[in-house]
Structures are given as structure tokens and as C-alpha cells.
Protein backbone atom coordinates (compact mmCIF):
# COMPACT_ATOMS: atom_id res chain seq x y z
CA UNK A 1 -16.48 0.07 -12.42
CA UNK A 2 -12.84 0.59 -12.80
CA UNK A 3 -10.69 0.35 -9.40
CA UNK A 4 -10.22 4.07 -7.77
CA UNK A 5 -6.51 4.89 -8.98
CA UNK A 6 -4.58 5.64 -5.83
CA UNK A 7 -2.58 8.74 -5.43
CA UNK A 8 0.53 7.61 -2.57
CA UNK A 9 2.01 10.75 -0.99
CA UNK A 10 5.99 11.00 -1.51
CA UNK A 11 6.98 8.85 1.17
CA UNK A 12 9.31 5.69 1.59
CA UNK A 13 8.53 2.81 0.50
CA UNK A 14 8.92 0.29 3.76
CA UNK A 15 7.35 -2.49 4.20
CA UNK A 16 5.28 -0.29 7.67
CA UNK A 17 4.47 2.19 5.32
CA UNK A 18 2.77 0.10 2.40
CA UNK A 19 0.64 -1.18 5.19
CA UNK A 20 -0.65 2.15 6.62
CA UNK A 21 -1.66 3.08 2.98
CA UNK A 22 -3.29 -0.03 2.66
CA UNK A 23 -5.37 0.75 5.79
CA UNK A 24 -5.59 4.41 5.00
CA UNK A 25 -7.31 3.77 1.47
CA UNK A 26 -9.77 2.41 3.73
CA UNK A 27 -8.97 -1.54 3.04
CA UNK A 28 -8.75 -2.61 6.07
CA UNK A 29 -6.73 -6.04 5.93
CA UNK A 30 -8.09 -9.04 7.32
CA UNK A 31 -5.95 -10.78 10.34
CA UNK A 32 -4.20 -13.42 7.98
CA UNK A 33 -3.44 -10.05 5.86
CA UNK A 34 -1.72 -8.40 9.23
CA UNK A 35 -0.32 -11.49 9.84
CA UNK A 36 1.72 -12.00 6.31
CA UNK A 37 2.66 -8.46 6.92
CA UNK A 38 4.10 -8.66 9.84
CA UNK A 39 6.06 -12.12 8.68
CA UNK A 40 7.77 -10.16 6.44
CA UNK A 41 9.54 -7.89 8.43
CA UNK A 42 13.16 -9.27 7.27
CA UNK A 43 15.53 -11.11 9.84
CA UNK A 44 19.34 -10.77 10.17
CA UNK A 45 19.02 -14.33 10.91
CA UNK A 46 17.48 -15.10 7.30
CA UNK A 47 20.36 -13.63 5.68
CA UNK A 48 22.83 -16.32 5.98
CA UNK A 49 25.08 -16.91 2.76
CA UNK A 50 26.51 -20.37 2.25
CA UNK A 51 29.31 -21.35 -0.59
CA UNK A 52 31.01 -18.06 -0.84
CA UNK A 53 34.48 -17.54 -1.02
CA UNK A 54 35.77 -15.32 1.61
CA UNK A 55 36.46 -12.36 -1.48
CA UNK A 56 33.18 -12.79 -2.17
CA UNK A 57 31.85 -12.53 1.60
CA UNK A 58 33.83 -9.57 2.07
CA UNK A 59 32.25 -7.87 -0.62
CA UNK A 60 28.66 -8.85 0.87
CA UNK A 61 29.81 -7.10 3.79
CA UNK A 62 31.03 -4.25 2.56
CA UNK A 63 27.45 -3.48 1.22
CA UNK A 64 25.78 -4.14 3.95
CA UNK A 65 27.34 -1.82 5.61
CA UNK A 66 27.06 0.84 3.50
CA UNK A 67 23.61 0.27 2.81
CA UNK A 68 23.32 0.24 7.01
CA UNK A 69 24.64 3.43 7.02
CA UNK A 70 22.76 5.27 3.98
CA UNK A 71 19.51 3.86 5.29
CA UNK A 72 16.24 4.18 3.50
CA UNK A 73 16.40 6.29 0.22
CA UNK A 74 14.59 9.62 0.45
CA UNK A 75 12.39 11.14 -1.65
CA UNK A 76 14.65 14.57 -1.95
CA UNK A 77 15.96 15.81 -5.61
CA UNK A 78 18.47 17.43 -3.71
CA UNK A 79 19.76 13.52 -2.17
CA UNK A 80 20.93 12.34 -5.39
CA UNK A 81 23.05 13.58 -8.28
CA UNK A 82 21.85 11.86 -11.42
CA UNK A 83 24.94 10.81 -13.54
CA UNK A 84 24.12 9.33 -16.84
CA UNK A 85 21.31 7.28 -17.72
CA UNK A 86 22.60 3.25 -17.97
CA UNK A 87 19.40 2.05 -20.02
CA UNK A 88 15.95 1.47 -20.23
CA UNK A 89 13.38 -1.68 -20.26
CA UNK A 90 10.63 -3.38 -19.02
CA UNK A 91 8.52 -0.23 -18.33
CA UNK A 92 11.20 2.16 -16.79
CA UNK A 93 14.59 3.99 -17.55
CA UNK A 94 17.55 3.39 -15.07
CA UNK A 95 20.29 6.30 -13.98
CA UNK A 96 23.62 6.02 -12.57
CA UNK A 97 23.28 8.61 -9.76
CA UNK A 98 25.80 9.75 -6.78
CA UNK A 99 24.43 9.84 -3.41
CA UNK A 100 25.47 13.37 -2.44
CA UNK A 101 26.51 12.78 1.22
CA UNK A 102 28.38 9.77 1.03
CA UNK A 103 29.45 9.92 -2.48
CA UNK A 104 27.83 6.01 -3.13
CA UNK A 105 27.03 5.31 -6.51
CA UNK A 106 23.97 3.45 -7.04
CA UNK A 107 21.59 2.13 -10.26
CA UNK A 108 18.34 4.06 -9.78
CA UNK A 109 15.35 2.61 -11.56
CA UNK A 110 12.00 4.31 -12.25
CA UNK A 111 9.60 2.00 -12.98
CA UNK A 112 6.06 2.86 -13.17
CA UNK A 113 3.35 0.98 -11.06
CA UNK A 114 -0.29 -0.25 -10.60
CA UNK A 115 -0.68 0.71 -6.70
CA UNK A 116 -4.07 -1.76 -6.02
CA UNK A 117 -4.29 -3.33 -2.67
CA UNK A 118 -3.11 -6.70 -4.37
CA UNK A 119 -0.38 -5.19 -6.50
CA UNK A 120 0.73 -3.51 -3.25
CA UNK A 121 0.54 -6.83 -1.16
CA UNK A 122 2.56 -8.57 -4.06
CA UNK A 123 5.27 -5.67 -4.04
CA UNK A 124 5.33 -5.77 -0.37
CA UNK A 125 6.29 -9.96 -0.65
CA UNK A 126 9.06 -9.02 -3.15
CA UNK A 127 10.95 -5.82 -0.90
CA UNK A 128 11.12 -8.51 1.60
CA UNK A 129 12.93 -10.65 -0.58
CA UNK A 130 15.24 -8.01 -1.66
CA UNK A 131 16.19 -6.71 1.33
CA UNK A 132 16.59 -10.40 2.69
CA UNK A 133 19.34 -11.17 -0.30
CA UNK A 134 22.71 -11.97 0.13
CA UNK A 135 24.11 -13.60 -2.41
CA UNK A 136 27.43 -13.14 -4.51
CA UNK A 137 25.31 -13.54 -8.05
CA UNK A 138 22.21 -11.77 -7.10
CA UNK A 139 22.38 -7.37 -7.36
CA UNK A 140 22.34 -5.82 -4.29
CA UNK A 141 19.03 -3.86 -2.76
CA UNK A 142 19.59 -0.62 -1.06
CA UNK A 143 15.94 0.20 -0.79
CA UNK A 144 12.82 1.87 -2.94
CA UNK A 145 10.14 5.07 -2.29
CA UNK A 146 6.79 5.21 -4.12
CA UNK A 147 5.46 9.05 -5.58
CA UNK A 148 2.59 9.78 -7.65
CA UNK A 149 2.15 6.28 -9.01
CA UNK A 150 5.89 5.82 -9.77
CA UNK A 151 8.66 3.88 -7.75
CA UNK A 152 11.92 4.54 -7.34
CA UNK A 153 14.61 1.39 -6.64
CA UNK A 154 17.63 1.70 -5.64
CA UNK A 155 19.89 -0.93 -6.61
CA UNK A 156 23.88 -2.14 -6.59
CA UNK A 157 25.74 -0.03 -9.36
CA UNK A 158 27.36 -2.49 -11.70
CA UNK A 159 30.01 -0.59 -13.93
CA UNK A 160 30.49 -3.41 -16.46
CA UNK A 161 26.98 -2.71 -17.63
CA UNK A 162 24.81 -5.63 -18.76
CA UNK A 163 25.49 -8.09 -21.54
CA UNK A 164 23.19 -6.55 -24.08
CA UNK A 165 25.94 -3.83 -24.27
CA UNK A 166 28.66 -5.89 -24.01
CA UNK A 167 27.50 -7.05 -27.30
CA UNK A 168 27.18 -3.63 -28.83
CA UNK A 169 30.88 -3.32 -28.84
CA UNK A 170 32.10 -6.34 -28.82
CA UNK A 171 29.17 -8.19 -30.93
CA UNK A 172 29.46 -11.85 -29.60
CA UNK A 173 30.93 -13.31 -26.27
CA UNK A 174 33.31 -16.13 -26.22
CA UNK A 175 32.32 -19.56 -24.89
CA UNK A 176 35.36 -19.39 -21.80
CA UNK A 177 33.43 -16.43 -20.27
CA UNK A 178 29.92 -17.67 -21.30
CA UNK A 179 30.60 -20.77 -19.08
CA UNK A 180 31.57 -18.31 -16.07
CA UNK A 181 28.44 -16.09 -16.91
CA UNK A 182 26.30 -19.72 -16.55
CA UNK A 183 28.06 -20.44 -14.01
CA UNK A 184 26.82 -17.29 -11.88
CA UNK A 185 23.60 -17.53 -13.80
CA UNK A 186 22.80 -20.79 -12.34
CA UNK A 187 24.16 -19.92 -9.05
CA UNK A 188 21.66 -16.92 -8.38
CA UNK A 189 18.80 -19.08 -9.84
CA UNK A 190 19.43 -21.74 -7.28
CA UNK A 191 19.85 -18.84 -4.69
CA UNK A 192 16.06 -17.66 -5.12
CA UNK A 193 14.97 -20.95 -5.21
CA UNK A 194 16.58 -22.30 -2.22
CA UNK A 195 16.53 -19.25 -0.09
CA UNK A 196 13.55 -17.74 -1.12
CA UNK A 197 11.52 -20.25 -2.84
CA UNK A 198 10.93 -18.18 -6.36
CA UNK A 199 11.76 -17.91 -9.67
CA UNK A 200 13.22 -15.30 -11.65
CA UNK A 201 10.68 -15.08 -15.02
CA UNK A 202 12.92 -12.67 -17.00
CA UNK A 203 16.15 -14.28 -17.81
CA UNK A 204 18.10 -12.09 -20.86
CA UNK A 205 21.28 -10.58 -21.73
CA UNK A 206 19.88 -7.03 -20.19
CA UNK A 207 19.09 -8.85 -16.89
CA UNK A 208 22.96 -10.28 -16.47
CA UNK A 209 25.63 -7.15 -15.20
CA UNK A 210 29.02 -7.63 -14.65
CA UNK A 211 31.30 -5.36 -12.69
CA UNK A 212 34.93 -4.35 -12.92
CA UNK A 213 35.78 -6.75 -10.23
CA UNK A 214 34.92 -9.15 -11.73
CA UNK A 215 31.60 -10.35 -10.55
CA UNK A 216 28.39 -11.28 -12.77
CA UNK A 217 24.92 -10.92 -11.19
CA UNK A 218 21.52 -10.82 -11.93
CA UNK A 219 18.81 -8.67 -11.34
CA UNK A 220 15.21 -7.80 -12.09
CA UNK A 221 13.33 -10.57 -10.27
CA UNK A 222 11.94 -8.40 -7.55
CA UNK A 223 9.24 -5.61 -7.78
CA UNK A 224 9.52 -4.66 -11.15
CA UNK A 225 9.06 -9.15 -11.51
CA UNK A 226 6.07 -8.70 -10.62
CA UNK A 227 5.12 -6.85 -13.57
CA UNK A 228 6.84 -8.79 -16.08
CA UNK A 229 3.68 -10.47 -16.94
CA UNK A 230 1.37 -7.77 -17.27
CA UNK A 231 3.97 -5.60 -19.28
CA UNK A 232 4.43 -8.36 -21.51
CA UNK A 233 1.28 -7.81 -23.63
CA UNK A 234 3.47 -4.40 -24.24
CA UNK A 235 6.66 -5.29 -24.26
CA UNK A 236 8.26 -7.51 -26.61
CA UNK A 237 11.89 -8.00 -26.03
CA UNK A 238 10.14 -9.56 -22.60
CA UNK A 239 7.86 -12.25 -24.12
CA UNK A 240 10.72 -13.28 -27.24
CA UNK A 241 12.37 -15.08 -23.71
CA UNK A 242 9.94 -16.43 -22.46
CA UNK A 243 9.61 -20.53 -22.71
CA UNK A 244 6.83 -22.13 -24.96
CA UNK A 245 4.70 -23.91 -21.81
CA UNK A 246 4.59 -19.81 -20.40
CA UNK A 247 3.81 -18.30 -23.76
CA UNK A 248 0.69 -21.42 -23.97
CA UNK A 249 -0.22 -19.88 -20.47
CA UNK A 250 0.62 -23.66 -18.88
CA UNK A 251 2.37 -23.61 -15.40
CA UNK A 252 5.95 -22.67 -15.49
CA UNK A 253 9.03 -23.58 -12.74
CA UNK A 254 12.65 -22.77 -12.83
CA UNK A 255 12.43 -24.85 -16.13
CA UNK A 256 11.16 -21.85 -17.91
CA UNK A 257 14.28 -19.81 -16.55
CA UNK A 258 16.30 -22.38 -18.15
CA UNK A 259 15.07 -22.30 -21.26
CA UNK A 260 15.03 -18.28 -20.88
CA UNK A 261 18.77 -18.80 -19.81
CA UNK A 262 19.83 -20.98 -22.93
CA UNK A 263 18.37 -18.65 -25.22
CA UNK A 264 20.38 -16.00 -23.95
CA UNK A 265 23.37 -17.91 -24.18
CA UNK A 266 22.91 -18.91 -28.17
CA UNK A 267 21.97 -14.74 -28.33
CA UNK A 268 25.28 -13.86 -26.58
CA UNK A 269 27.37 -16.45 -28.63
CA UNK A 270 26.00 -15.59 -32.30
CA UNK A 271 25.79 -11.74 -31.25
CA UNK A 272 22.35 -11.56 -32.57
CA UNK A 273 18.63 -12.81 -31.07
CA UNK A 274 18.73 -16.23 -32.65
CA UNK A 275 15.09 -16.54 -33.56
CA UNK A 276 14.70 -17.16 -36.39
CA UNK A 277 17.65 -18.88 -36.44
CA UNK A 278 20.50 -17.20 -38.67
CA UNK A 279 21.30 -18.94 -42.15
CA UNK A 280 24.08 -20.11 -43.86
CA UNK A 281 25.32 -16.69 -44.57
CA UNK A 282 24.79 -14.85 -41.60
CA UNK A 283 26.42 -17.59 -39.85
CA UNK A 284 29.46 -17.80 -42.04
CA UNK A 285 29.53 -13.98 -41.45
CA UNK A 286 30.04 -14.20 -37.67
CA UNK A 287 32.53 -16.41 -37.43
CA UNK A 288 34.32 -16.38 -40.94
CA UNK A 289 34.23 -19.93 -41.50
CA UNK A 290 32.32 -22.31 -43.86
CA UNK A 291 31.79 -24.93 -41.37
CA UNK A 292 29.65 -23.60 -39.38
CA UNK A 293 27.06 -23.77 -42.00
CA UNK A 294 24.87 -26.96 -42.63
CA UNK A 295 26.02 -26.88 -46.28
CA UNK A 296 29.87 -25.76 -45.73
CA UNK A 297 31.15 -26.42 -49.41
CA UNK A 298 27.72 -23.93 -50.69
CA UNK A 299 29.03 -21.51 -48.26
CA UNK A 300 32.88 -21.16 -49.62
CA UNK A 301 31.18 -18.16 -51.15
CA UNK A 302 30.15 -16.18 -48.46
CA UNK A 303 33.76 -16.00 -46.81
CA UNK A 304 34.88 -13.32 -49.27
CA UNK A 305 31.89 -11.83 -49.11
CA UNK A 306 32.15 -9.35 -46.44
CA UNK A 307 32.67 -9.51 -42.38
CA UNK A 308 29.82 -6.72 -41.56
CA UNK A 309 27.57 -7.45 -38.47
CA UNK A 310 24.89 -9.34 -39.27
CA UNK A 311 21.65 -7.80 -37.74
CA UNK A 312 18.54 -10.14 -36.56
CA UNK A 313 15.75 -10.74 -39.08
CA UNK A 314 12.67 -8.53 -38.32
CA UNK A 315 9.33 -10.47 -37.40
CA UNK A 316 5.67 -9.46 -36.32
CA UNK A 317 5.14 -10.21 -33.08
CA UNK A 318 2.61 -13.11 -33.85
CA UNK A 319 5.22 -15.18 -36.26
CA UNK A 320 7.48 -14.35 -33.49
CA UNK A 321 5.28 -16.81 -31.02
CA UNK A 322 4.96 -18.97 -33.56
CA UNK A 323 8.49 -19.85 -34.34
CA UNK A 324 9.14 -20.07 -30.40
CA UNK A 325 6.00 -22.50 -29.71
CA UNK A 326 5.93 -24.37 -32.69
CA UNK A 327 9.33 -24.93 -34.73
CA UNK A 328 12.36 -26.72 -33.46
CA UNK A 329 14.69 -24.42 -30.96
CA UNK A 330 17.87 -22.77 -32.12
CA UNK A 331 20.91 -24.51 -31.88
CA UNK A 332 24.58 -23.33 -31.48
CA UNK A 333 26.89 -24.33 -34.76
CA UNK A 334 29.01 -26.53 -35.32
CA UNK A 335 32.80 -26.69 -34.49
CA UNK A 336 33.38 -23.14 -33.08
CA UNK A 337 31.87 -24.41 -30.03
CA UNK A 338 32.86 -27.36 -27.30
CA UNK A 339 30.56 -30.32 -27.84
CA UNK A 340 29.81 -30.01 -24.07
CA UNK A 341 28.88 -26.12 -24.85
CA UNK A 342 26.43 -27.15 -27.63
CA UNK A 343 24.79 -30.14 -25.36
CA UNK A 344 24.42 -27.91 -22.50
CA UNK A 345 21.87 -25.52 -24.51
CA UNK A 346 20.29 -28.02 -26.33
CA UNK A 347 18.92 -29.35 -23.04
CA UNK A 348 17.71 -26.20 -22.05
CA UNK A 349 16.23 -25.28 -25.23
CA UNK A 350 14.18 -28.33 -25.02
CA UNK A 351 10.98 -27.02 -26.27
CA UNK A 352 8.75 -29.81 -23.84
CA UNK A 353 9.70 -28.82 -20.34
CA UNK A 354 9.60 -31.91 -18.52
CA UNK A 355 12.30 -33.21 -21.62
CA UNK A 356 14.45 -30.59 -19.25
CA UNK A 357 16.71 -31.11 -16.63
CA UNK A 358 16.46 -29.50 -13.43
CA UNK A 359 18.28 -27.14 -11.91
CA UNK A 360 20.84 -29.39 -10.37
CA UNK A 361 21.41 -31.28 -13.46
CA UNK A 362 22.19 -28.79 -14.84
CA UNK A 363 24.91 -27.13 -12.06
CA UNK A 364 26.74 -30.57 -13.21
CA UNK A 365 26.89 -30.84 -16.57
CA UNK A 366 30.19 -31.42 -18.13
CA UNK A 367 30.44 -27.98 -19.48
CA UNK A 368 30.42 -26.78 -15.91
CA UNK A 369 33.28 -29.06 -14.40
CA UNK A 370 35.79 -26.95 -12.18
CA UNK A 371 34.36 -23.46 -13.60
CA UNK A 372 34.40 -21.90 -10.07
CA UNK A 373 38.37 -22.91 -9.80
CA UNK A 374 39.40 -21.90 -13.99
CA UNK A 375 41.92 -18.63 -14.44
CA UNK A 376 39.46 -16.90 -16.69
CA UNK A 377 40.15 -13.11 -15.90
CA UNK A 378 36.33 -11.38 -15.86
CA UNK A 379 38.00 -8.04 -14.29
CA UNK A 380 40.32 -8.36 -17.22
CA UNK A 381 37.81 -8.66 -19.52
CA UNK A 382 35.41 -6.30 -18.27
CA UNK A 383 38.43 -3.60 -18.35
CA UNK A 384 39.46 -4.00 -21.92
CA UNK A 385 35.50 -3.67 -23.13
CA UNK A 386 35.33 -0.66 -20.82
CA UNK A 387 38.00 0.75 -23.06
CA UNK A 388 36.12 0.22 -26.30
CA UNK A 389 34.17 3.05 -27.80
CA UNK A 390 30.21 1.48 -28.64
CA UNK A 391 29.76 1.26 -32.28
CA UNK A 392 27.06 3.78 -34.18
């Protein structure tokens, strides 16, 4: 017999008041149960940042006080002013919306969610995490409310969007701002691992913002994480990131972020999901050179041939799987990228997991030396694309 669907009242989602419907659905937890519950009541103590620059700790502050002073989101229509809607994924659509009194912005995302005694338990190990986060690459948590099956997270606004739409209007990133979006990439990773002892599991361009000051984040690793697997029967864009050893349903570690992270970069550097990977034409396309294709003097041809965006091949899901698990990983082309740039993804897109290195490796590879201290202008950046109207 199927599992009685549960039917929360509109109330807060806090980490007392999961507990109480636990116990009021007539599942009593057992004492190591009350125990883990009461462990996660977050600590101001756990919240220590190290490695942040003193811009960056200021802004950590800043939100932490406003979030402090907004407190717990309600569950009132007449609380929020919804904006604009910013996108929609892995199971639920996200708003910009005003919070009326103070005149915040926030990211609101509507997710909905299996409400089980487990599922509960593992959402109730994930607020805790959010609320405990302070980091400089990691989106900010303001807090989350469960009603009639749905829940409703509240999270940093980022106005730069994420880089999925960065490549709508600007159709590929170049390599001295990929190396600052790795850079922050690699930074959060190591964050939740160190802090918080977890791993993301949904590394992709829609799961990297950027904001007009500058700052790249990432987000998505917290209660709507949890569903990432279960969705991805459903969802494709999710499972065309994941690594081989998770789509074989072997055990996965940061590694598999990695890979997920490499992929993204050959996606945000081509302008176009690179599996299949892109021929000599599409290639020559992009970047308007012949030597970027394996046969350059074959591809003379294609130069006059037109500059329109390429778009990705279409596959069925299964070939899709296929061409991940079985055939050799894309590759960045030759000479419009740094040597260093093309090594870097090749060891993440190492399709055997233990051929890849680990996250501190990785934090100092070549392409990585003195990123933190370059003059590469994000804000700038992020400002000119802001200006750009989105193609049709």
C-alpha cells in the first residue's frame, strides 16, 4: 500500500516545526531521531568564514543582518510582491519578488515536494545547512515555508542571472572570466565539503549566478538537492551533467562535481552543450577560424560560410547516456584556448574517476595561479551583458 500523502497546514518551515508534524502524523521519532533533531538547531558559533577578503566579509554581514531582521518568511500573499519570474528547473519555477515591508529583493523558488517522514528528515538535515552557510561563493538562505505539498525558498537575489542566460545573449564566455567563475566554483565546492561535509550533485551553467558586484555563487545543493536524484528519471538537462560512475549508479564524491564542473566549462566556452561533441563546422562557426578544427585545411570552407549560432545536436535520451558513459569526453579546441585551460578540463572530464584529481589538485593547477589577485572586472562584465537585449 502506497504511503498516506500528507497534507502540511500553511505554516513555516523551521526546523521545530518539521518535527511537530513529524510527531503529529503520528510517527513518533525514536530518541536517536530527537536527538539528530535537536543537533541541528544551527549555532552562531558554526558559522565562522575563513579566507575572505574583508569586501567580501562585509557583504556576509550585511545579509545577515537583513535576513536577522526579516526573520522567517511567512506564508501571506500579501508579504511579497512577485516581480518577474527569473527561470525555471529542476521541478519548480523561481520569481524575483519584493518583500513589501522592507523593500528586500529576494529569489523565491517553488519547488514541489514528497513530504514522507524520511524526505522530511532529509530536508530537515539540508535547512540546517543552509541556514548554517556563510560563504562568499555559496547563495545566501533567508529561509523556506511548506503549503499543500509545495515549498517555498527564499534565497539571495542575484541580478546577473545565471550563466545559462549569460549565454543566450552573449553565446559563449571567454576563458579570463571562465577561470574566475572556476575559481569561485571550486571555492564553494570546497566550502560544503569542509564546512559541511557534502557535495553539491548538480553542477551546470543554471546552478552558477553572478551579481552586479561582481560576485559568482552557486546554489541548488540544499533542499531542492535532495531531489535531484529522484527528479532525474524526469528531468533531463539534470542527468546530461551528471558523471559516468553516477549515471552506472557506482558511488560518487566531489569527483563527480568535477566532472559536472568541467562539462559546464567546455558548455560555457563553445556556447552550446558539448555532447556530442560539435564538428568541424560547427566549431569553425563559433570561433571563425579553421584551426580549431581537427582537419583545418578541409575546413577553409566553412569560414565563408556563415557566422549563425550553431545550436546543439538533438539526441534521445538513451544515446544521450551512451555517449556520456561510453565514448571518449569532450575536449576544448585547439589554439583559442591556454594550454593550461585545455589541461585543466581534460582532468576533470576524465571519464574513470579515480584517473581524477581531487579537489585540492585541482585549486592548484596552473590555470588557477594568482586568479584571486588578476584585474578581471566581473561587475564590468556583468553590467555590459545587463545592457544587452536576449536574442529571439
Amino acid at each position: 500500500m502506497p504511503p498516506k500523502k500528507f497534507k502540511p497546514p500553511p505554516i513555516p518551515l523551521s526546523l521545530s516545526n518539521l518535527e511537530e508534524n513529524v510527531q503529529a502524523e503520528g510517527n513518533q521519532p525514536n530518541q536517536s531521531e530527537n536527538a539528530m533533531m535537536q543537533n541541528l538547531i544551527p549555532k552562531m558559533t558554526d558559522l565562522a568564514v575563513t579566507e575572505v577578503d574583508e569586501k567580501q566579509q562585509q557583504r556576509l554581514e550585511t545579509f545577515l543582518n537583513t535576513k536577522k531582521k526579516l526573520g522567517e518568511p511567512k506564508n501571506d500573499p500579501d508579504e511579497y510582491e512577485k516581480i518577474r519570474e527569473l527561470g525555471a528547473g529542476n521541478g519548480g519555477v523561481v520569481h524575483c519578488v519584493r518583500h513589501k515591508k522592507s523593500g528586500v529583493i529576494m529569489a523565491r523558488k517553488l519547488i514541489l515536494m514528497d513530504v514522507k517522514q524520511q524526505i522530511r528528515k532529509q530536508i530537515v538535515t539540508e535547512l540546517k545547512i543552509l541556514h548554517e552557510c556563510r560563504s562568499p561563493y555559496i547563495v545566501g538562505y533567508f529561509g523556506a515555508y511548506q503549503c499543500d505539498g509545495e515549498i517555498n525558498i527564499f534565497m539571495e537575489y542575484m541580478d546577473g542571472g545565471s550563466l545559462d542566460l549569460i549565454l543566450r545573449k552573449k553565446g559563449k564566455i571567454e576563458e579570463k572570466y571562465t577561470r574566475k567563475i572556476t575559481y569561485a566554483v571550486l571555492k564553494g565546492l570546497e566550502y560544503l565539503r569542509e564546512k559541511h561535509q557534502i557535495i553539491h550533485r548538480d553542477i551546470k551553467p543554471s546552478n552558477i549566478l553572478v551579481n552586479s558586484q561582481g560576485e559568482i555563487k552557486i546554489c541548488d545543493f540544499g533542499v531542492s538537492g535532495q531531489l535531484i536524484d529522484s527528479m532525474a528519471n524526469t528531468f533531463v538537462g539534470t542527468r546530461s551533467y551528471m558523471s559516468p560512475e553516477r549515471l552506472q549508479g557506482s558511488q560518487y564524491s566531489v569527483s563527480s562535481d568535477l566532472w559536472s564542473l568541467g562539462l559546464s566549462l567546455v558548455e560555457i566556452s563553445l556556447g552550446l552543450y558539448p555532447i556530442p561533441p560539435p564538428d568541424d563546422k560547427t566549431l569553425v562557426q563559433i570561433f571563425g577560424t579553421p584551426l580549431v578544427a581537427s582537419n583545418p585545411q578541409a575546413a577553409e570552407k566553412y569560414v565563408q560560410s556563415g557566422q549563425g549560432r550553431p545550436q546543439p545536436k538533438s539526441m534521445a535520451i538513451f544515446e544521450l547516456l551512451e555517449q556520456i558513459v561510453n565514448f571518449p569526453p569532450p575536449k576544448l579546441p585547439p589554439h583559442v584556448f591556454s594550454e593550461e585551460m585545455r589541461d585543466f578540463v581534460d582532468r576533470c572530464l576524465r571519464r574513470n574517476v579515480t584517473d581524477r584529481p581531487d579537489l585540492s589538485t585541482l585549486m592548484q593547477h596552473p590555470w588557477l595561479k594568482n586568479v584571486e589577485t588578476d584585474n578581471i572586472d566581473i561587475a564590468g562584465w556583468i553590467s555590459e551583458i545587463q545592457q544587452m537585449s536576449t536574442p529571439q
